[in-house]
C-alpha atoms as a PDB file:
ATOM      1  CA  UNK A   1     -41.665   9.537  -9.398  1.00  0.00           C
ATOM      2  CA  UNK A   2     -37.989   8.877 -10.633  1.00  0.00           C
ATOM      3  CA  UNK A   3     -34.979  10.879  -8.859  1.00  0.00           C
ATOM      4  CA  UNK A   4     -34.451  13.125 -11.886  1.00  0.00           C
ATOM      5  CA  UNK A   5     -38.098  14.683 -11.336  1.00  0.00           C
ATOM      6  CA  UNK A   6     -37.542  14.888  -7.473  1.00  0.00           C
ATOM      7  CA  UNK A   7     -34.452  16.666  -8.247  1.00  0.00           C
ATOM      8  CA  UNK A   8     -36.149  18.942 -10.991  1.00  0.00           C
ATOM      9  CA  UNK A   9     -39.438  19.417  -8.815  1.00  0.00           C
ATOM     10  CA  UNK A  10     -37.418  20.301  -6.002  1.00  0.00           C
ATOM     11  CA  UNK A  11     -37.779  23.667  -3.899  1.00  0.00           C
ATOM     12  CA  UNK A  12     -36.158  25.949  -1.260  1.00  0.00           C
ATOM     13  CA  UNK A  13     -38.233  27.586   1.100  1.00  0.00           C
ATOM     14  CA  UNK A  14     -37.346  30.893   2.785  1.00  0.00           C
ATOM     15  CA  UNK A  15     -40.485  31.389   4.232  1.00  0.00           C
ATOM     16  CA  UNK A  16     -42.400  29.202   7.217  1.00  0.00           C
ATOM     17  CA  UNK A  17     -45.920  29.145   7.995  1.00  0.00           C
ATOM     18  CA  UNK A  18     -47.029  29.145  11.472  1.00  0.00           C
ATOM     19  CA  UNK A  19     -49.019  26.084  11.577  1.00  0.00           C
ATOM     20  CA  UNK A  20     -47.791  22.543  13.914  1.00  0.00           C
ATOM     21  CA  UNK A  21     -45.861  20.065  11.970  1.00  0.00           C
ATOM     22  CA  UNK A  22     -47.883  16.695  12.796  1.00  0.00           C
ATOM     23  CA  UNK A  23     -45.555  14.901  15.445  1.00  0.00           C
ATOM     24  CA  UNK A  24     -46.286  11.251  13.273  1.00  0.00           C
ATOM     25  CA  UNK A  25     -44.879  13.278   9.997  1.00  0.00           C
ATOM     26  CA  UNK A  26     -41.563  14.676  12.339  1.00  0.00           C
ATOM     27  CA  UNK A  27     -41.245  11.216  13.653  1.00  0.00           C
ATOM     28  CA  UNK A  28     -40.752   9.502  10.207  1.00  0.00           C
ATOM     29  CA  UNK A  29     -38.755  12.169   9.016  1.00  0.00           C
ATOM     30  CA  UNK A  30     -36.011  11.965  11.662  1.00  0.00           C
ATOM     31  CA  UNK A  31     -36.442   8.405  11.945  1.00  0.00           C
ATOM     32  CA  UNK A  32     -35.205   8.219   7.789  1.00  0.00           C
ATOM     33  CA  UNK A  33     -32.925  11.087   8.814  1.00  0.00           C
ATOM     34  CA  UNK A  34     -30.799   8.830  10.727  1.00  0.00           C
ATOM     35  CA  UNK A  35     -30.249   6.083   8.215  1.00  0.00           C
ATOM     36  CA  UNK A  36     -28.147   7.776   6.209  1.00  0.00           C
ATOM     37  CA  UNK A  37     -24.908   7.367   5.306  1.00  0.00           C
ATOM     38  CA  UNK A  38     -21.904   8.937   6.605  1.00  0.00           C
ATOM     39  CA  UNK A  39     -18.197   9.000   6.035  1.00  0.00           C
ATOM     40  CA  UNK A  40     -16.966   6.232   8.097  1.00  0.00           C
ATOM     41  CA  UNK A  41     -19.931   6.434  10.613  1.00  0.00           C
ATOM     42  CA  UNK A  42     -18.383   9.572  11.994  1.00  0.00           C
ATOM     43  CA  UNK A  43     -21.882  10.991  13.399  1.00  0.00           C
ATOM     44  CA  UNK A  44     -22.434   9.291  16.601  1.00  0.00           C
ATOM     45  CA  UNK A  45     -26.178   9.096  17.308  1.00  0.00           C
ATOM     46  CA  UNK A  46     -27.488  10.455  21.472  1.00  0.00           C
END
């Protein structure tokens, strides 16, 4: 999948259901949350 189908593919969601997010899936999606960029490395990571 190329970026310009991500971007057209792409949702928002306004609604939650009430099922557990897997704690493996949360893991790896803060994990790649915190190597992205940012202006001058102005986020300090605790």
């Amino acid at each position: 999948m190329d970026f310009s189908e991500v971007v057209r593919k792409r949702r928002s969601i306004r609604k939650y259901g009430s099922e557990p997010v897997d704690q493996e899936a949360l893991d790896r999606i803060l994990d790649t949350g915190t190597r992205g960029p940012t202006a001058g490395y102005s986020q300090g990571q605790s």
